[in-house]
N, C-alpha and C. Protein backbone atom coordinates (compact mmCIF):
# COMPACT_ATOMS: atom_id res chain seq x y z
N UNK A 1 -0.72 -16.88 1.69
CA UNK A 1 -1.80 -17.12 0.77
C UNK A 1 -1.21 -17.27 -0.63
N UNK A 2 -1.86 -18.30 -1.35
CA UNK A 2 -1.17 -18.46 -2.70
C UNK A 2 -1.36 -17.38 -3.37
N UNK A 3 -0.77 -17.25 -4.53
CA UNK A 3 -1.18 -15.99 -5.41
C UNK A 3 -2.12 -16.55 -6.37
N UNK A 4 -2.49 -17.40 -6.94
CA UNK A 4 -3.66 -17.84 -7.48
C UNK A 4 -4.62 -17.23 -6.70
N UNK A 5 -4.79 -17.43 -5.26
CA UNK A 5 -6.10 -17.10 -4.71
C UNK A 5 -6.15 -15.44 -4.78
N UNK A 6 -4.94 -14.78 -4.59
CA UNK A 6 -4.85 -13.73 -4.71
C UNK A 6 -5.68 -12.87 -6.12
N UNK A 7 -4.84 -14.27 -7.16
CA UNK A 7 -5.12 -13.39 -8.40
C UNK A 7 -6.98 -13.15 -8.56
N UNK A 8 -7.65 -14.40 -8.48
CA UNK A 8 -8.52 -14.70 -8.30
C UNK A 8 -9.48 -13.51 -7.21
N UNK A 9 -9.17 -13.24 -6.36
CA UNK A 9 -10.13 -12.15 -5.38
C UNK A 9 -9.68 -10.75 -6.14
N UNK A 10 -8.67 -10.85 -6.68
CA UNK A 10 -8.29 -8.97 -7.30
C UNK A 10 -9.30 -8.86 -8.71
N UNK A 11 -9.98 -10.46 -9.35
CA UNK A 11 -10.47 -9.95 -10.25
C UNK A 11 -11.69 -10.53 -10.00
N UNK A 12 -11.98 -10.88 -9.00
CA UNK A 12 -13.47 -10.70 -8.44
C UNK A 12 -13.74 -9.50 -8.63
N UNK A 13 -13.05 -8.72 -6.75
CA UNK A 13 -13.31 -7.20 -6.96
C UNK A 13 -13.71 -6.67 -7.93
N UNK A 14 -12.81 -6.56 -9.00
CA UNK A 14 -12.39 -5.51 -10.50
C UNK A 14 -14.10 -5.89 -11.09
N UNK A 15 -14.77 -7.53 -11.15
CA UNK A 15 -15.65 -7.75 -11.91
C UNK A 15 -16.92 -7.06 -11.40
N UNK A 16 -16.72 -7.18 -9.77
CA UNK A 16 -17.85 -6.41 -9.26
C UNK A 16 -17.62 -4.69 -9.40
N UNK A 17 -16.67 -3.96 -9.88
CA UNK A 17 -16.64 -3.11 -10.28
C UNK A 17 -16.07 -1.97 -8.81
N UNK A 18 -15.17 -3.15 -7.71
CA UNK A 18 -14.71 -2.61 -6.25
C UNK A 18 -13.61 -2.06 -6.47
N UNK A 19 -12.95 -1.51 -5.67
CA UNK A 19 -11.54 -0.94 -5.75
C UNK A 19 -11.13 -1.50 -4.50
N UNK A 20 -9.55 -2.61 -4.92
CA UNK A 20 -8.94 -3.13 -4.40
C UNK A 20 -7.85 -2.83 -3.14
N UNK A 21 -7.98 -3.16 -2.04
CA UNK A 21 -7.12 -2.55 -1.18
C UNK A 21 -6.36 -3.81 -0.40
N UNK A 22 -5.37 -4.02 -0.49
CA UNK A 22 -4.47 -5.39 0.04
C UNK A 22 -4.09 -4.74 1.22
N UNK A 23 -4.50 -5.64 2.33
CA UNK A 23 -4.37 -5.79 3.84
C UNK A 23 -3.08 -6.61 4.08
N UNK A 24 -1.86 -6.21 5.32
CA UNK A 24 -1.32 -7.35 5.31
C UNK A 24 0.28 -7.06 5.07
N UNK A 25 0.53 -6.30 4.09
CA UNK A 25 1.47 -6.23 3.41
C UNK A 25 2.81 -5.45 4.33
N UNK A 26 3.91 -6.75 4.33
CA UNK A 26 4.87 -6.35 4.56
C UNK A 26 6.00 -6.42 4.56
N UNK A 27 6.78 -6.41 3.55
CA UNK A 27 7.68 -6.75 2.09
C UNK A 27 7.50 -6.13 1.44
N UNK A 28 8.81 -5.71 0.39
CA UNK A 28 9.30 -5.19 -0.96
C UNK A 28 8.28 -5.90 -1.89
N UNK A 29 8.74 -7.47 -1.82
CA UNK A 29 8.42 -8.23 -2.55
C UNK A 29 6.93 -8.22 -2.78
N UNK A 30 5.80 -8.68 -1.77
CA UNK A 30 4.36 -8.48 -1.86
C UNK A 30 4.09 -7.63 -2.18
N UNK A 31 4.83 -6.43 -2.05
CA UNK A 31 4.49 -4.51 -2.67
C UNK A 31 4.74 -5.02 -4.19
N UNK A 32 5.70 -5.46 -4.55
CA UNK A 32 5.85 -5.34 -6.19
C UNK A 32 4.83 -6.58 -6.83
N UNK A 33 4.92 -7.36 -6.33
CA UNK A 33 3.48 -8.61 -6.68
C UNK A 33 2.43 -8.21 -7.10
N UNK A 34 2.19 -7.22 -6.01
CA UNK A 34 0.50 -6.38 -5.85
C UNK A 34 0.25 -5.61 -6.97
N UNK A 35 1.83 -4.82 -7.11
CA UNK A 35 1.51 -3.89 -8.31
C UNK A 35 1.33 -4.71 -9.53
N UNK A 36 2.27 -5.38 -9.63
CA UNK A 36 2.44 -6.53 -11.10
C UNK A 36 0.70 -7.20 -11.84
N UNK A 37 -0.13 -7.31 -10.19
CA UNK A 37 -1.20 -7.78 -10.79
C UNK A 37 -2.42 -6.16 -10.91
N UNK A 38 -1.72 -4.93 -10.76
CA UNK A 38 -2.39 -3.71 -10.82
C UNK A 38 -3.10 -3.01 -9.22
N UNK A 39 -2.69 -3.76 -8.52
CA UNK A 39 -3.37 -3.74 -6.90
C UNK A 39 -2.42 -2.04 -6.85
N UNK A 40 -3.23 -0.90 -6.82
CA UNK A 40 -2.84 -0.24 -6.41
C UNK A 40 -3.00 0.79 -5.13
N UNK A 41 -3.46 0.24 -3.98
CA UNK A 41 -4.16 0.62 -2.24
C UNK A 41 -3.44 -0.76 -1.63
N UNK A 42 -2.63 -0.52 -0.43
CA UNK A 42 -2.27 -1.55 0.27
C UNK A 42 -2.22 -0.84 1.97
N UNK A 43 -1.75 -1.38 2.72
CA UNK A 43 -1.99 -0.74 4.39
C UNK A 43 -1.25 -2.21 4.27
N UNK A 44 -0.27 -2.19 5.46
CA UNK A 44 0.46 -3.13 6.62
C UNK A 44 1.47 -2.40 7.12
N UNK A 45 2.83 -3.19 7.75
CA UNK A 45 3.62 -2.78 8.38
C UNK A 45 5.20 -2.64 7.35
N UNK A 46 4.86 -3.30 6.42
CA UNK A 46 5.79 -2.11 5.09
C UNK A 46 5.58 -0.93 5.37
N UNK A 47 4.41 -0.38 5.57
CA UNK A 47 4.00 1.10 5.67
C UNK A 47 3.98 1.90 6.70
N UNK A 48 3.95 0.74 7.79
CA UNK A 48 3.68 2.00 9.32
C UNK A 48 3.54 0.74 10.60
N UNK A 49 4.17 0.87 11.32
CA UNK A 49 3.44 -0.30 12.75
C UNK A 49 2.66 0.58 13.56
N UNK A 50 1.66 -0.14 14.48
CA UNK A 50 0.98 0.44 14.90
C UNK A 50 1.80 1.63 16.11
N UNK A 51 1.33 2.46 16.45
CA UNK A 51 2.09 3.29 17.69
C UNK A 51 1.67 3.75 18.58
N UNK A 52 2.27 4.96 19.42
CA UNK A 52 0.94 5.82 20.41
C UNK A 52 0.98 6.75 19.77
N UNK A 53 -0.32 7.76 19.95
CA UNK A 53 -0.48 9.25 19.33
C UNK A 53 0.28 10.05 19.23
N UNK A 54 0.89 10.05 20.14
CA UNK A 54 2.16 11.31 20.14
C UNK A 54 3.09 10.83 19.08
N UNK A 55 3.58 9.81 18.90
CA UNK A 55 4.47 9.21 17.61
C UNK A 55 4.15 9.05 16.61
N UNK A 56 1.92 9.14 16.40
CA UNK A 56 1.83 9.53 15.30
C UNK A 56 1.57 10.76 15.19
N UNK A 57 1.42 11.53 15.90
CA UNK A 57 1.09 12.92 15.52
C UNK A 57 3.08 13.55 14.95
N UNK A 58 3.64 13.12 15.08
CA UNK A 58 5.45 13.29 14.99
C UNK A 58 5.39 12.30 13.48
N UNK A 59 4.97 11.14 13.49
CA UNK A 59 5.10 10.55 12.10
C UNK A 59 4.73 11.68 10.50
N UNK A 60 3.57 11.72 11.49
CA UNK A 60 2.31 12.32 9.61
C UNK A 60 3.18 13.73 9.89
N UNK A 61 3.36 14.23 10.85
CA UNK A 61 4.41 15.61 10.46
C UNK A 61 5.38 15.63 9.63
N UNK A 62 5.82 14.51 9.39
CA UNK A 62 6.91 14.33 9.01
C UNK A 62 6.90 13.33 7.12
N UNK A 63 5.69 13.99 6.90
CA UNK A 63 5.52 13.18 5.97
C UNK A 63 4.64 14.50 4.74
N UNK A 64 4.51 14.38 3.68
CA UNK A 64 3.90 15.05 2.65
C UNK A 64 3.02 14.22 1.73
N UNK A 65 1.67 14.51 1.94
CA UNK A 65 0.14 13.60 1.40
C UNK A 65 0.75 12.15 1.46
N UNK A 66 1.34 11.91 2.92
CA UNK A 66 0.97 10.61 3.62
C UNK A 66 2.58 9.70 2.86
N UNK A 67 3.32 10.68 2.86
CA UNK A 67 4.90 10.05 2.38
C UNK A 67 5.61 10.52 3.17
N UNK A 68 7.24 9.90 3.36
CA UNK A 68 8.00 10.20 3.86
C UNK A 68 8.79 11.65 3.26
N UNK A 69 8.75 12.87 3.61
CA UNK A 69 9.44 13.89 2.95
C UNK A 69 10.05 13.36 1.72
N UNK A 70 11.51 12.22 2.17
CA UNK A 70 12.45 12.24 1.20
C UNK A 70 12.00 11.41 0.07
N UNK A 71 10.74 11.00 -0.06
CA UNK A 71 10.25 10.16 -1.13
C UNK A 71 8.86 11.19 -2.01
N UNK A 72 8.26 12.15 -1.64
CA UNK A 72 7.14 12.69 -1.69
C UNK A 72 6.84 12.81 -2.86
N UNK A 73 8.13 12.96 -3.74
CA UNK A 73 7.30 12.51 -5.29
C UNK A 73 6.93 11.55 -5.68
N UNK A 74 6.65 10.18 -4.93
CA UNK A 74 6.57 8.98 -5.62
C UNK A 74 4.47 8.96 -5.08
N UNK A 75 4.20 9.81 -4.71
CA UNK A 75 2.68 9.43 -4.51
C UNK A 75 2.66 8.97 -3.43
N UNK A 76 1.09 8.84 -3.08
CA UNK A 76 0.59 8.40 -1.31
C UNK A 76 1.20 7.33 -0.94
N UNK A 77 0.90 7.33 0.24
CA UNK A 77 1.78 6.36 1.32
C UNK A 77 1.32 5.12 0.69
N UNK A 78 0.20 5.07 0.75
CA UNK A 78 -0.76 3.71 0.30
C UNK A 78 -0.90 3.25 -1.50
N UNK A 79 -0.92 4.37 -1.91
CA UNK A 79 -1.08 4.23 -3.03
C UNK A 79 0.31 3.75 -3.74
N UNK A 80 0.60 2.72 -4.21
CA UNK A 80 1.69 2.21 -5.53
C UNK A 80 2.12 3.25 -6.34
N UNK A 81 0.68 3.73 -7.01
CA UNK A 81 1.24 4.61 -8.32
C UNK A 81 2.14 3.74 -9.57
N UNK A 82 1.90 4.68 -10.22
CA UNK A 82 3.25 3.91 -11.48
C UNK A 82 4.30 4.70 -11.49
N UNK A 83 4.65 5.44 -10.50
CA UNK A 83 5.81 5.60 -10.45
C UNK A 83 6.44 5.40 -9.14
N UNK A 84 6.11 4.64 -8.37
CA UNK A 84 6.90 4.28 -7.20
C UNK A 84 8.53 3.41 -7.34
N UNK A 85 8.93 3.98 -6.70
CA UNK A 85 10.00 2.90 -6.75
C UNK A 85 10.53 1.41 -6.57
């Protein structure tokens, strides 16, 4: 999808007063895009592939408010933040 159209639906949302969540995402690159235009909620397979229960019940164990231990200061799994890396 172009990023025009992109830019264009992130400030739809914003005008209708929605909070933006980018579907999809899976790349460095589309993670830093997203943030660049303020998109801070994303979900894809940057973040997680789908699994069976038992591998997620072993994943989120292994994680602190939805991060990987060794990252847990950078904020939620989903969430960008402004201080992600």
């Amino acid at each position: 999808m172009s990023t025009k159209v992109i830019d264009v639906m992130v400030e739809f949302a914003r005008a209708l007063d929605l909070t933006v969540i980018a579907e999809g995402v899976e790349t460095e690159d589309q993670r830093a895009r997203l943030i660049s235009r303020g998109v801070r909620l994303a979900q894809g397979y940057l973040f997680g592939r789908p699994m069976a229960l038992s591998s997620l019940r072993r994943w989120l164990g292994e994680r602190v408010h939805g991060v990987p231990v060794s990252r847990a200061g950078y904020g939620t799994l989903n969430d960008f933040g402004d201080s992600a890396p």
